[in-house]
Protein backbone atom coordinates (compact mmCIF):
# COMPACT_ATOMS: atom_id res chain seq x y z
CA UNK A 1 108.50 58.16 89.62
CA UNK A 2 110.17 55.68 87.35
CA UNK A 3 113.30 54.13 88.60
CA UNK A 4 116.92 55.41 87.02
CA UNK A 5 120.19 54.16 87.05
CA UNK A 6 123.17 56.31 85.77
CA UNK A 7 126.29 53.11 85.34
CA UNK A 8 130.09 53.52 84.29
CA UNK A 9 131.01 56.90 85.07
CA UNK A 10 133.52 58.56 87.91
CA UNK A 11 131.89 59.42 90.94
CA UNK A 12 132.81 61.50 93.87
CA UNK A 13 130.18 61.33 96.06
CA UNK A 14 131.12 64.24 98.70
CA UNK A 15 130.12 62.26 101.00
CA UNK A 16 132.22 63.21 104.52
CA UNK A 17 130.93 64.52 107.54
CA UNK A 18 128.88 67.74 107.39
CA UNK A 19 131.95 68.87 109.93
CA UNK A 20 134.80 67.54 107.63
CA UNK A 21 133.24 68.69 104.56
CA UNK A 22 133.12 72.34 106.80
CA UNK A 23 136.78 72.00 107.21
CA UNK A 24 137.49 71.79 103.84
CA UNK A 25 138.62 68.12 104.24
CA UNK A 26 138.66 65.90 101.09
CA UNK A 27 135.10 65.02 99.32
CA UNK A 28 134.89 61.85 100.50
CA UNK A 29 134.51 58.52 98.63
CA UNK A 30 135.21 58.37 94.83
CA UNK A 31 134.64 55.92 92.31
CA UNK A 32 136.50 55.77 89.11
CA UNK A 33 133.86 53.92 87.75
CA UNK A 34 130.91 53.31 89.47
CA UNK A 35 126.86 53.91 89.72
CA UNK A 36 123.97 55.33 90.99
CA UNK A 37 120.22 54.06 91.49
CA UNK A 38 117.46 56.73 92.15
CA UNK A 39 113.83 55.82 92.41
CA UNK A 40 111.32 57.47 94.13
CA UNK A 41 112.90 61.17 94.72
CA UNK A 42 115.87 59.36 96.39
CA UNK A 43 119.29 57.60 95.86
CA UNK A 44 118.58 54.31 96.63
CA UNK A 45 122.23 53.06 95.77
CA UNK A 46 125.28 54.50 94.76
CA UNK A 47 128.90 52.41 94.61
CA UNK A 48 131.90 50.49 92.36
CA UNK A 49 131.35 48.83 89.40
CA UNK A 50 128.02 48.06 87.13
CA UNK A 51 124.62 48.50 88.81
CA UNK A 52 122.44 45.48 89.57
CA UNK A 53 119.61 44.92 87.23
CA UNK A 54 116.74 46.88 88.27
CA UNK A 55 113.65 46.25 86.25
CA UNK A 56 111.51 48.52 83.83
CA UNK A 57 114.34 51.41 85.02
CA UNK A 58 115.79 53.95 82.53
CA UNK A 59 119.46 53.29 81.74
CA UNK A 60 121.92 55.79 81.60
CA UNK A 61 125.47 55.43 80.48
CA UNK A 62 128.13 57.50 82.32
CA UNK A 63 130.78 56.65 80.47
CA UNK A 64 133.90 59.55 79.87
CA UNK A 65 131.40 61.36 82.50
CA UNK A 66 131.67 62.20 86.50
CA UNK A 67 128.36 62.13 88.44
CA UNK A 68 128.29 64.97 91.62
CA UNK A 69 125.99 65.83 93.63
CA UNK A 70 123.67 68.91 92.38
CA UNK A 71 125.51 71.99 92.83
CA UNK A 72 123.66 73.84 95.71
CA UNK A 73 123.79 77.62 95.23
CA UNK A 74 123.84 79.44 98.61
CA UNK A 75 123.45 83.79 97.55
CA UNK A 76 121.64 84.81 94.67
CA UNK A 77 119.46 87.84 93.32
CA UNK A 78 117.40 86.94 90.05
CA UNK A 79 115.96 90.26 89.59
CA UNK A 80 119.08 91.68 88.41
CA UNK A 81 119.84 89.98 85.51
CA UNK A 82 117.75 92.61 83.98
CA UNK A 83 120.56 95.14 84.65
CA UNK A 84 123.50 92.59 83.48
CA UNK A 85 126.04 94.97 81.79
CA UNK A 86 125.85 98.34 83.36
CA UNK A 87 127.41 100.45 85.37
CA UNK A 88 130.50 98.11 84.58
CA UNK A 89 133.20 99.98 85.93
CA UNK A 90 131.96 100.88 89.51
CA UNK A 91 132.55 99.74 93.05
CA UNK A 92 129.70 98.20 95.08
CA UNK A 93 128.02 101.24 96.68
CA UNK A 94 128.38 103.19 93.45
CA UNK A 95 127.26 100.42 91.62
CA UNK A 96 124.04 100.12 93.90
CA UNK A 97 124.03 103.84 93.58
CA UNK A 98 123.55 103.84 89.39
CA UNK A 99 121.13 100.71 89.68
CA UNK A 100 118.69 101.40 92.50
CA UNK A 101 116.43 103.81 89.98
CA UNK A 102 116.29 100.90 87.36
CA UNK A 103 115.38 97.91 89.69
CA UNK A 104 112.79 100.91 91.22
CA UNK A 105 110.82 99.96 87.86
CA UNK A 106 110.66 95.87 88.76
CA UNK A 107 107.22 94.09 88.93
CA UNK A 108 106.08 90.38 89.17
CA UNK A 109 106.10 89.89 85.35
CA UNK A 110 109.45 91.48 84.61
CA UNK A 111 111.05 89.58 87.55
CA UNK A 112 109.28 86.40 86.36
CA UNK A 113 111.04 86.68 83.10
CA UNK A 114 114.63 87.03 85.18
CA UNK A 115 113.95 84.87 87.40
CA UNK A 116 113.01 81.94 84.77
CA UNK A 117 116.23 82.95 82.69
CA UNK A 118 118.70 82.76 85.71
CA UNK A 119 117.12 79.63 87.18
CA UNK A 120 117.48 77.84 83.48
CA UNK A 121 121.03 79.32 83.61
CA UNK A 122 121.92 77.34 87.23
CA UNK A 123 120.46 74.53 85.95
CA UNK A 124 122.51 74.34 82.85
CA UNK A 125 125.90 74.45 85.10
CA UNK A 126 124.66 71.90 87.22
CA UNK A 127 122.63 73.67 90.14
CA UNK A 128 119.79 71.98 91.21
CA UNK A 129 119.18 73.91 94.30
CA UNK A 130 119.63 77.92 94.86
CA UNK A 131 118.83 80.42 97.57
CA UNK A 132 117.53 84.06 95.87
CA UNK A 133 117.48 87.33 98.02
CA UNK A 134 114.89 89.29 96.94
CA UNK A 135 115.27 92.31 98.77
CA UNK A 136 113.88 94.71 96.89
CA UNK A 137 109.90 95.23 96.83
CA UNK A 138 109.17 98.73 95.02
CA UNK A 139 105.82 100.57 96.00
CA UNK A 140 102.72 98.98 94.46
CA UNK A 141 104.59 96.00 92.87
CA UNK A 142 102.94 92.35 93.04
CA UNK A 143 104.32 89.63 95.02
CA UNK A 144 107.78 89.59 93.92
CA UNK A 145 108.16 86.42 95.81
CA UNK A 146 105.45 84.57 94.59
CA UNK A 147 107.10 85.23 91.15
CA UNK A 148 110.14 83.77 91.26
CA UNK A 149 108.68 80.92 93.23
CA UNK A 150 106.55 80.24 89.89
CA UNK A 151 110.13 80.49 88.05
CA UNK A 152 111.25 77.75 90.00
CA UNK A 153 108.49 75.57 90.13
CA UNK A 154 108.35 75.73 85.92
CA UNK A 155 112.41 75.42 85.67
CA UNK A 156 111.92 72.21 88.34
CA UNK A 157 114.63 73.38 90.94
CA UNK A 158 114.80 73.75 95.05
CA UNK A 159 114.27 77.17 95.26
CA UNK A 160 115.35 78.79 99.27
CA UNK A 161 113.00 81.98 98.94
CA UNK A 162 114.71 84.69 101.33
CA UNK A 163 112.00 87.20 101.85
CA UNK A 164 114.23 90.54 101.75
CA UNK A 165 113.70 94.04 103.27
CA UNK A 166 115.16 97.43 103.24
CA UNK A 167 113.94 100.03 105.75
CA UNK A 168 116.83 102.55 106.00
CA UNK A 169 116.68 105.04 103.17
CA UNK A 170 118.93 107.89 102.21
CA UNK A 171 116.61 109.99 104.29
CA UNK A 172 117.91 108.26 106.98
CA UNK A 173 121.29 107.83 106.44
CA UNK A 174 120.83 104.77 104.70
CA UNK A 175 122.04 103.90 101.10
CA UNK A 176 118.72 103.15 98.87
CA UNK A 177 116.92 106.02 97.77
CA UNK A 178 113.43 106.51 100.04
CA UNK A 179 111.46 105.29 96.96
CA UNK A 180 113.21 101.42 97.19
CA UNK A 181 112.34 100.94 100.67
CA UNK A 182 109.26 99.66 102.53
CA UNK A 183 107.52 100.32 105.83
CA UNK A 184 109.18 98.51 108.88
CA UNK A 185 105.88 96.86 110.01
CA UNK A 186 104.34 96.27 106.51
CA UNK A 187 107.37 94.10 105.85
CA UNK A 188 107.47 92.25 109.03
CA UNK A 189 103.62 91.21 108.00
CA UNK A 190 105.04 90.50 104.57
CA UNK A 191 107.67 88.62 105.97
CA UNK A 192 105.60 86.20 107.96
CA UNK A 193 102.94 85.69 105.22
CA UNK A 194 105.52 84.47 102.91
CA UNK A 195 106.39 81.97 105.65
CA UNK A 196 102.77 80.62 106.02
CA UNK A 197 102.32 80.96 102.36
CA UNK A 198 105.58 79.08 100.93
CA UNK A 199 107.86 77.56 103.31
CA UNK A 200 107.90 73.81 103.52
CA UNK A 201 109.90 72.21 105.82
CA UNK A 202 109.39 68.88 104.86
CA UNK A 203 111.83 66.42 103.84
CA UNK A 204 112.62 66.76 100.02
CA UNK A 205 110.66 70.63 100.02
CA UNK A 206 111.29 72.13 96.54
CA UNK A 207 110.58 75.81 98.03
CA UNK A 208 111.42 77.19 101.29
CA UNK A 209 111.65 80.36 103.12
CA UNK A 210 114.52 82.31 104.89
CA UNK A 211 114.14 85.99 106.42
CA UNK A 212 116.76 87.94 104.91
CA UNK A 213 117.22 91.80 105.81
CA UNK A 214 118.99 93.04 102.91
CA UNK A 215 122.58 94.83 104.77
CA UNK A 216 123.48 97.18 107.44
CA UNK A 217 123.68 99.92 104.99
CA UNK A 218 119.47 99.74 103.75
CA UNK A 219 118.30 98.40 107.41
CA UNK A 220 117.67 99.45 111.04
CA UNK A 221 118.73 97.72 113.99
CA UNK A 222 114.94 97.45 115.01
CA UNK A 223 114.15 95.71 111.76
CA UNK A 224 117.34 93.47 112.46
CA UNK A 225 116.29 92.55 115.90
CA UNK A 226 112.57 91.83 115.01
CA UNK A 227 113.70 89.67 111.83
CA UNK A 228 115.95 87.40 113.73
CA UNK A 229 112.84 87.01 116.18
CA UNK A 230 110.38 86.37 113.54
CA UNK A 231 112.85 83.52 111.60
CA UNK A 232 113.07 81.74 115.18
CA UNK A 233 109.28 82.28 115.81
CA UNK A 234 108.80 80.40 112.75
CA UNK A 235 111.87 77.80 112.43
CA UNK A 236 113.17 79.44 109.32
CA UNK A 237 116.74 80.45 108.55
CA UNK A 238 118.08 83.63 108.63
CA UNK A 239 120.20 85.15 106.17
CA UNK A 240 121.87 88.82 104.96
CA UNK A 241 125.23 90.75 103.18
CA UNK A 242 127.95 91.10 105.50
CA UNK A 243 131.62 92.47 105.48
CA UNK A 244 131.44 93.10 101.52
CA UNK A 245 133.50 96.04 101.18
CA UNK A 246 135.42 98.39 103.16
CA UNK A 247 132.90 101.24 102.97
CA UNK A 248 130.48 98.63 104.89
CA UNK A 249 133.36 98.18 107.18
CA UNK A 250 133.50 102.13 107.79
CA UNK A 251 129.87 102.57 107.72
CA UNK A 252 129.45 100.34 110.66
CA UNK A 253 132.43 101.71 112.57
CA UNK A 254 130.31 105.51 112.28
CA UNK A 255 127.40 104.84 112.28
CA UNK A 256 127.35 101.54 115.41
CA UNK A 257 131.00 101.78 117.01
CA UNK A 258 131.78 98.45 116.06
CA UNK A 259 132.51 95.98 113.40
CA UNK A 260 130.11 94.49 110.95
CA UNK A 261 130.61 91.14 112.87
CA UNK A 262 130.64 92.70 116.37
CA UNK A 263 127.19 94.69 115.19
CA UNK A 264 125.68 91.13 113.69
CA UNK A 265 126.41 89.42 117.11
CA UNK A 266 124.98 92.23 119.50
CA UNK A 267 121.44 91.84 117.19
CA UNK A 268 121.32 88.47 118.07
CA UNK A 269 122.22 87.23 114.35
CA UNK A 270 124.82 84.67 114.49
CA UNK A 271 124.07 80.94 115.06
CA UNK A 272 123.35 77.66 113.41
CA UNK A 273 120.41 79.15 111.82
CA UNK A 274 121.93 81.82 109.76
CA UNK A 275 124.39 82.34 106.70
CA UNK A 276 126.10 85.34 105.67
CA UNK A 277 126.74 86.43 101.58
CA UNK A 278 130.38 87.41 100.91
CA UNK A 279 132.39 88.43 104.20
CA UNK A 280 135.22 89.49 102.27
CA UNK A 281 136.53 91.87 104.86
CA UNK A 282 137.07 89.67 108.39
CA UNK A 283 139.69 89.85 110.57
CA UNK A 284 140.81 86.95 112.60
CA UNK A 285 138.63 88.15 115.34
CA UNK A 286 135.27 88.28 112.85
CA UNK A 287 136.09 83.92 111.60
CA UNK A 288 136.66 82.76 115.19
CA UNK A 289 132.96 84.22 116.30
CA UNK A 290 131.65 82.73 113.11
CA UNK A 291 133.38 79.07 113.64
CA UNK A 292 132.27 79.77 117.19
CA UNK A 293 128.59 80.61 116.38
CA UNK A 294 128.30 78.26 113.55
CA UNK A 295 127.25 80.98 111.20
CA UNK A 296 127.80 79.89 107.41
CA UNK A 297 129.16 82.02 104.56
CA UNK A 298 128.13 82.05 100.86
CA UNK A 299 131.08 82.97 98.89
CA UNK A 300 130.54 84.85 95.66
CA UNK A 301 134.07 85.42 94.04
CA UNK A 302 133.12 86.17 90.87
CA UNK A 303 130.89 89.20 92.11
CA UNK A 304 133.59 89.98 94.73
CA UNK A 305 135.80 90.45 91.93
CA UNK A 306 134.03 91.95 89.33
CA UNK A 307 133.34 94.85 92.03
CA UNK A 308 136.80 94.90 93.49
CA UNK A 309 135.52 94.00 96.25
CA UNK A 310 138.24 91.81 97.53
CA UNK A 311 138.76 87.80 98.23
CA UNK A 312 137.39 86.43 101.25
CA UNK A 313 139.26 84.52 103.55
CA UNK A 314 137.87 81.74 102.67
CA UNK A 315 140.42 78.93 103.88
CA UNK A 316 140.51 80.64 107.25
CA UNK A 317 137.11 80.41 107.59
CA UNK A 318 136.93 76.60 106.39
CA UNK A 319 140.05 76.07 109.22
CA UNK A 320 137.75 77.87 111.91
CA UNK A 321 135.05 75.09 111.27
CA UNK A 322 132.75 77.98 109.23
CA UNK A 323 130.72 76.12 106.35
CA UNK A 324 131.19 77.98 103.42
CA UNK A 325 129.00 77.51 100.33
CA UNK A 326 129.30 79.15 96.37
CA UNK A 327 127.05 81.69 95.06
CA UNK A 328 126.89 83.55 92.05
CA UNK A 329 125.36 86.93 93.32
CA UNK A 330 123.30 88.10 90.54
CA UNK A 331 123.00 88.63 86.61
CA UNK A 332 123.97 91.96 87.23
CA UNK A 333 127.24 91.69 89.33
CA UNK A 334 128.42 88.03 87.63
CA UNK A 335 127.30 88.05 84.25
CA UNK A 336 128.23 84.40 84.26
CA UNK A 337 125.15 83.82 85.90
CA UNK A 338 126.26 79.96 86.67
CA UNK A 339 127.41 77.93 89.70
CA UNK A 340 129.77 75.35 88.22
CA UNK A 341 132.38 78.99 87.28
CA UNK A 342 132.56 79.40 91.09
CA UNK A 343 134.30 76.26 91.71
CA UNK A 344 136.88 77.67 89.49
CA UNK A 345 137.09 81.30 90.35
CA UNK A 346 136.85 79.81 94.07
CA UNK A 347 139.77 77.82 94.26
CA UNK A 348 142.13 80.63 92.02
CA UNK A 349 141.44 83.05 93.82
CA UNK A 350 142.06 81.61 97.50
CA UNK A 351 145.66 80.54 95.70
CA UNK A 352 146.38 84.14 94.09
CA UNK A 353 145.63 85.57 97.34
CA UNK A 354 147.93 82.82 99.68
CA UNK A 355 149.58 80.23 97.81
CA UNK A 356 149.31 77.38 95.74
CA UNK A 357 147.04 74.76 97.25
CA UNK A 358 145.33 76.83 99.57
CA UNK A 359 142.22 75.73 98.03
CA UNK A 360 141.99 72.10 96.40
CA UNK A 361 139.85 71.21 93.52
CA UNK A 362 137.85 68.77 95.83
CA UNK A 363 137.65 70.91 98.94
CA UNK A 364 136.07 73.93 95.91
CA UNK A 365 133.45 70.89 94.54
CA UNK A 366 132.39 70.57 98.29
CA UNK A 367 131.91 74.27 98.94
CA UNK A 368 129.45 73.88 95.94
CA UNK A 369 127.91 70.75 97.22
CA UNK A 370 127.94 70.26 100.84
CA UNK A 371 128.89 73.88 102.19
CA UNK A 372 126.02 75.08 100.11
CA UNK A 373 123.45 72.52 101.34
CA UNK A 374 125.47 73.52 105.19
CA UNK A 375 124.41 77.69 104.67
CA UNK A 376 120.74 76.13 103.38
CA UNK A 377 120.15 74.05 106.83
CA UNK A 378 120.27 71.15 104.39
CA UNK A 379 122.97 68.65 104.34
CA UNK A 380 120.96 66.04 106.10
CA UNK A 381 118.90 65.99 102.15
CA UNK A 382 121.41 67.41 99.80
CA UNK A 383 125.26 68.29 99.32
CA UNK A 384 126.47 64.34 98.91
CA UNK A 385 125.35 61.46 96.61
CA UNK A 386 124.30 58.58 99.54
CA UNK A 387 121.74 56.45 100.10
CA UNK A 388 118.35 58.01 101.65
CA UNK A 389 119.86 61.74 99.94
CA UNK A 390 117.38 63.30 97.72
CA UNK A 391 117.70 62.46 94.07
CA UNK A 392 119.83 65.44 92.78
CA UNK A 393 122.33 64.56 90.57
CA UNK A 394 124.79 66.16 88.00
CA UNK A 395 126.55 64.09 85.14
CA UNK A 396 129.55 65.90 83.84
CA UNK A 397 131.24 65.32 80.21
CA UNK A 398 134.64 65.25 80.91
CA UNK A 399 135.74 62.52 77.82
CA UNK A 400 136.26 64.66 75.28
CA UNK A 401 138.83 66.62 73.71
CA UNK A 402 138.22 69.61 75.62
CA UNK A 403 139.54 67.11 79.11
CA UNK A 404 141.84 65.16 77.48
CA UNK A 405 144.62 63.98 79.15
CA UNK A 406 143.71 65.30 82.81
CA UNK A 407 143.31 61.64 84.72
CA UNK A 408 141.68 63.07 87.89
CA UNK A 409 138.36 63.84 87.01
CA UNK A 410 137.38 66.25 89.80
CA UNK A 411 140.27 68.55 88.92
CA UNK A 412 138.87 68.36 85.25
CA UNK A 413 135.57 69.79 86.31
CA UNK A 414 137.40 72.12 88.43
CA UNK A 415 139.92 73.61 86.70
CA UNK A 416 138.99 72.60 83.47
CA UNK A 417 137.05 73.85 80.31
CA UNK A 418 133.55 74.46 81.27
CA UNK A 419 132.35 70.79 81.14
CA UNK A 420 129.30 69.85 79.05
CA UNK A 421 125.94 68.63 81.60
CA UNK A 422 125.02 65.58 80.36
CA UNK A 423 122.38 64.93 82.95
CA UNK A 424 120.50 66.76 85.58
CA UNK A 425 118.09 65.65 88.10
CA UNK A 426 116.31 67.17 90.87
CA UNK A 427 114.66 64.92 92.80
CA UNK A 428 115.47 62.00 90.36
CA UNK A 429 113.26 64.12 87.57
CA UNK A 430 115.83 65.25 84.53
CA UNK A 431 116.10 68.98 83.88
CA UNK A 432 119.05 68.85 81.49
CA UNK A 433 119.90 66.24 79.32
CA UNK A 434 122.50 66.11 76.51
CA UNK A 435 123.24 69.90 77.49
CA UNK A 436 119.83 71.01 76.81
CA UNK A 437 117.08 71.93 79.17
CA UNK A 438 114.33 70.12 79.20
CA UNK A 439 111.78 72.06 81.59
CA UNK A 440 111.36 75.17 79.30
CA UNK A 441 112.04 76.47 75.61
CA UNK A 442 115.71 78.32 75.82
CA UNK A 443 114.48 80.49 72.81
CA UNK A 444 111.46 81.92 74.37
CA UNK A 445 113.44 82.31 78.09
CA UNK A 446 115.79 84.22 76.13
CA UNK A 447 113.36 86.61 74.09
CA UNK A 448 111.16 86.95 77.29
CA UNK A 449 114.42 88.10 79.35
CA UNK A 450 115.56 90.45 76.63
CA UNK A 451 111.70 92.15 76.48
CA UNK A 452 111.10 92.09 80.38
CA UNK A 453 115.18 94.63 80.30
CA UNK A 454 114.05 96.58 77.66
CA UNK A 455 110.96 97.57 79.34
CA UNK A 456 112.48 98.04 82.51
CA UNK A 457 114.78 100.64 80.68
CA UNK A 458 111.62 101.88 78.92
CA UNK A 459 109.96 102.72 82.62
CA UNK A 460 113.22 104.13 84.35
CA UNK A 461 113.77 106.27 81.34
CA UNK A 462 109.96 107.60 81.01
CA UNK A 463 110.52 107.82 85.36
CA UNK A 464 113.79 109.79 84.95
C-alpha cells in the first residue's frame, strides 16, 4: 500500500488514555498545524509542523482542514433505512409496533441495497468503522448477515457484525409479532456459525462479530443466558438495547421484578466485554454498576429524540468511568443516517438537559472516536491518530465561509455547519475524497435503495 502523507492541517489526535478519554477528559494532543504519515495500513507518524520527505508517497495538503481520527460508530441497524419516514409521529414500542410487518418482508438483496446506502452514508460524515444489529431474520430469508458484510466489504469500512435474535413473540408476551421471531436453538447455531464464518480477531480485522440479543422485550432469559455463554465461548463481544424507554423500564419491573440493569446483571451480561445501545432511563444506582462492571454505552441522541425517548445521562455515565460511544440507530429512527450529526446533537442535548458545558465539543469528538472504538473492544487499533494505530483517518473542511471566524477548530466541527470530508481513509485506503465517495457510484446506491423500499412496500402490501 503506497505511502501517504496528509501536511498543514489542525490535528487533534484524541489521543489520552482509553480511561481519560472514558471520563470525558480532554482529546488529548492537538496540533494547529501539523501532519500525518500512513503507510502500510498504519500511522507511522503523526506531529507539529511539515512532514519529512518520504519518497514516491502521495501528498496531501491539509490546509483550512482538521484531520481526526475515523469516527467509530458504536449502534446501528442498516435494514431500516428502507422504512426511513414512517410511522413519524410514534413512540418506540408503537413505532416497532407499525414497522415489524414491513421489515417481516426483508431478504438478503433488499438489505444489501440498505445496507450499501447507509454504509456510503457513514462514510461520507466521516465513519470509517460501525457496529450494525441485525436482529431481525424473517422465516426463509438468506443470510442477512452475510449481506451486509458484502455492503461493507464493497463500501471499504470496519464493519462489527452483531448477529441479532428475537425469541419472545407476542404469543409469549413478547413485543414482535410470532412471524419476526426465530427458534431459540436454530439461532444459537446461527449465532455461532456467523462467528466461525466472519469474525476476525486479528489486528486491523475489517469485519468482526458480536452476539447481540435484540432487548428484553423480543427475548427470553434462556436465550440471554446462553448468548452471553456462547460470546465468551468464542471471545466475541456482547452487545443489546437497554433502558430505552420507560415502557422497557415497566416491562421489566412486571414481567422480572427488577430493573432493566438489575435484570442485565443477574443474566450474567455486564462486563468488559459488552456495550449497551441507548440507556436513556438509569438511575444513579443503574451508572455505578455499569462504571463498576465496565459495561460501555452507545449513545444514539438523535433516535432518542426523534422517539421521545428521552436524553441519557450521558455525563454521569462518563463521571462513573462508563465509555460511552455515538451511534446513529438506524435509517428509520434518524433519518440523518450519519455519525459526524451525533457529535452535535450529543453535546446539545447533555447541555439542554443540565447546563451549559456539561458536554464539551472535545469530550463529544472523543465519544465518536475513542468511546466508540472503547464499546467495539477496540481502542488498542482505533479511536486516536498515534503511531502503530490503524490508518483511519478523517480530513475535515473547516476554511471556508461556512467556519469562518470560529478559531478553535474542534468546536467548528462540533458545533458547526456540517463540515465538508475532504479525505477518508480506512486503513490508509481513501473512501472519500473531495466530498465524494470513491468505493461505489452514489447514483446507482441511491436508485438501488429507492427500488429495494418500494418493493418491500410492494410485499407487505400484497402480505397485508
Amino acid at each position: 500500500m503506497d505511502s501517504l502523507v496528509i501536511e498543514g492541517c489542525a490535528v487533534a489526535t484524541v489521543d489520552g488514555t482509553a480511561d481519560g478519554a472514558a471520563a470525558g477528559a480532554a482529546a488529548g494532543t492537538e496540533y494547529e498545524s501539523g501532519h500525518l504519515i500512513l503507510d502500510g495500513g498504519q500511522i507511522v507518524a503523526v506531529g507539529p509542523g511539515p512532514a519529512p520527505t518520504v519518497e514516491d508517497a502521495r501528498v496531501v495538503d491539509g490546509t483550512g482542514c482538521l484531520a481526526t481520527p475515523g469516527l467509530v460508530g458504536s449502534h446501528h441497524h442498516l435494514f431500516q433505512g428502507l422504512t426511513r419516514g414512517l410511522a413519524q409521529d410514534s413512540t418506540l414500542m408503537r413505532w416497532l409496533a407499525a414497522l415489524y410487518p414491513l421489515w417481516a418482508q426483508l431478504d438478503a438483496d433488499l438489505h444489501g441495497a440498505a445496507a450499501r446506502a447507509g454504509l456510503a452514508t457513514l462514510a461520507l460524515s466521516g465513519c470509517s468503522a460501525t457496529a450494525d444489529h441485525q436482529y431481525l431474520f424473517p422465516r426463509g430469508s438468506a443470510d442477512l448477515l452475510a449481506a451486509g458484510i458484502g455492503a461493507a466489504n464493497q463500501i471499504g469500512l470496519r464493519l462489527h457484525a452483531c448477529r441479532g435474535s428475537m425469541d419472545l413473540g407476542a404469543s409469549a408476551g413478547g413485543l414482535p409479532p410470532d412471524s419476526v421471531v426465530e427458534d431459540h436453538d436454530a439461532i444459537l447455531a446461527a449465532t455461532e456459525r456467523a462467528i466461525e464464518q466472519f469474525h476476525d480477531p486479528g489486528p486491523g480485522a475489517m469485519v468482526r462479530v458480536a452476539v447481540a440479543p435484540c432487548a428484553p422485550f423480543t427475548v427470553t432469559q434462556a436465550l440471554m443466558r446462553e448468548s452471553a455463554e456462547l460470546a465468551r465461548h468464542h471471545g466475541v463481544r456482547l452487545h443489546t438495547h437497554l433502558a430505552e424507554t420507560d415502557d422497557e423500564h415497566e416491562f421489566c419491573l412486571a414481567r422480572f421484578g427488577c430493573t432493566p440493569a438489575e435484570y442485565m446483571e443477574s443474566l450474567g451480561w455486564l462486563g468488559e466485554d459488552v456495550w449497551m445501545a441507548h440507556c436513556v432511563h438509569l438511575d444513579r444506582s443503574a451508572i455505578t454498576r455499569l462504571g463498576r462492571a465496565g459495561t460501555a454505552v452507545a449513545h444514539c441522541p438523535t433516535s432518542n429524540a426523534r422517539l421521545g425517548s428521552g436524553v441519557a445521562p450521558v455525563p454521569e455515565l462518563l463521571a462513573a468511568g462508563v465509555p460511552v460511544g455515538l451511534g446513529v440507530d438506524g435509517g428509520a429512527a434518524n433519518e440523518n443516517g450519519g455519525l459526524a450529526a451525533e457529535m452535535r446533537q450529543s453535546l446539545r442535548a447533555a447541555r439542554a438537559r443540565l447546563r451549559a458545558g456539561a458536554l464539551s465539543a472535545r469530550q463529544a469528538l472523543a465519544l465518536a472516536t475513542m468511546g466508540g472504538a472503547r464499546c467495539l473492544g477496540r481502542q488498542n487499533e482505533l479511536g486516536s491518530l498515534e503511531v502503530g494505530k490503524q490508518a483511519d483517518v478523517a480530513l475535515w473542511r473547516l476554511g471556508d465561509l461556512a467556519h469562518a471566524a470560529m478559531a478553535d477548530p474542534v468546536w467548528a466541527l462540533v458545533c458547526g455547519p456540517p463540515a465538508r470530508l475532504e479525505l477518508l481513509t480506512v486503513a490508509g485506503r481513501p473512501v472519500v475524497e473531495a466530498g465524494e465517495l470513491r468505493t461505489a457510484d452514489p447514483d446507482s446506491l441511491n436508485r438501488d435503495v429507492r427500488a429495494a423500499a418500494r418493493e418491500l412496500l410492494r410485499r407487505h402490501r400484497a402480505a397485508s
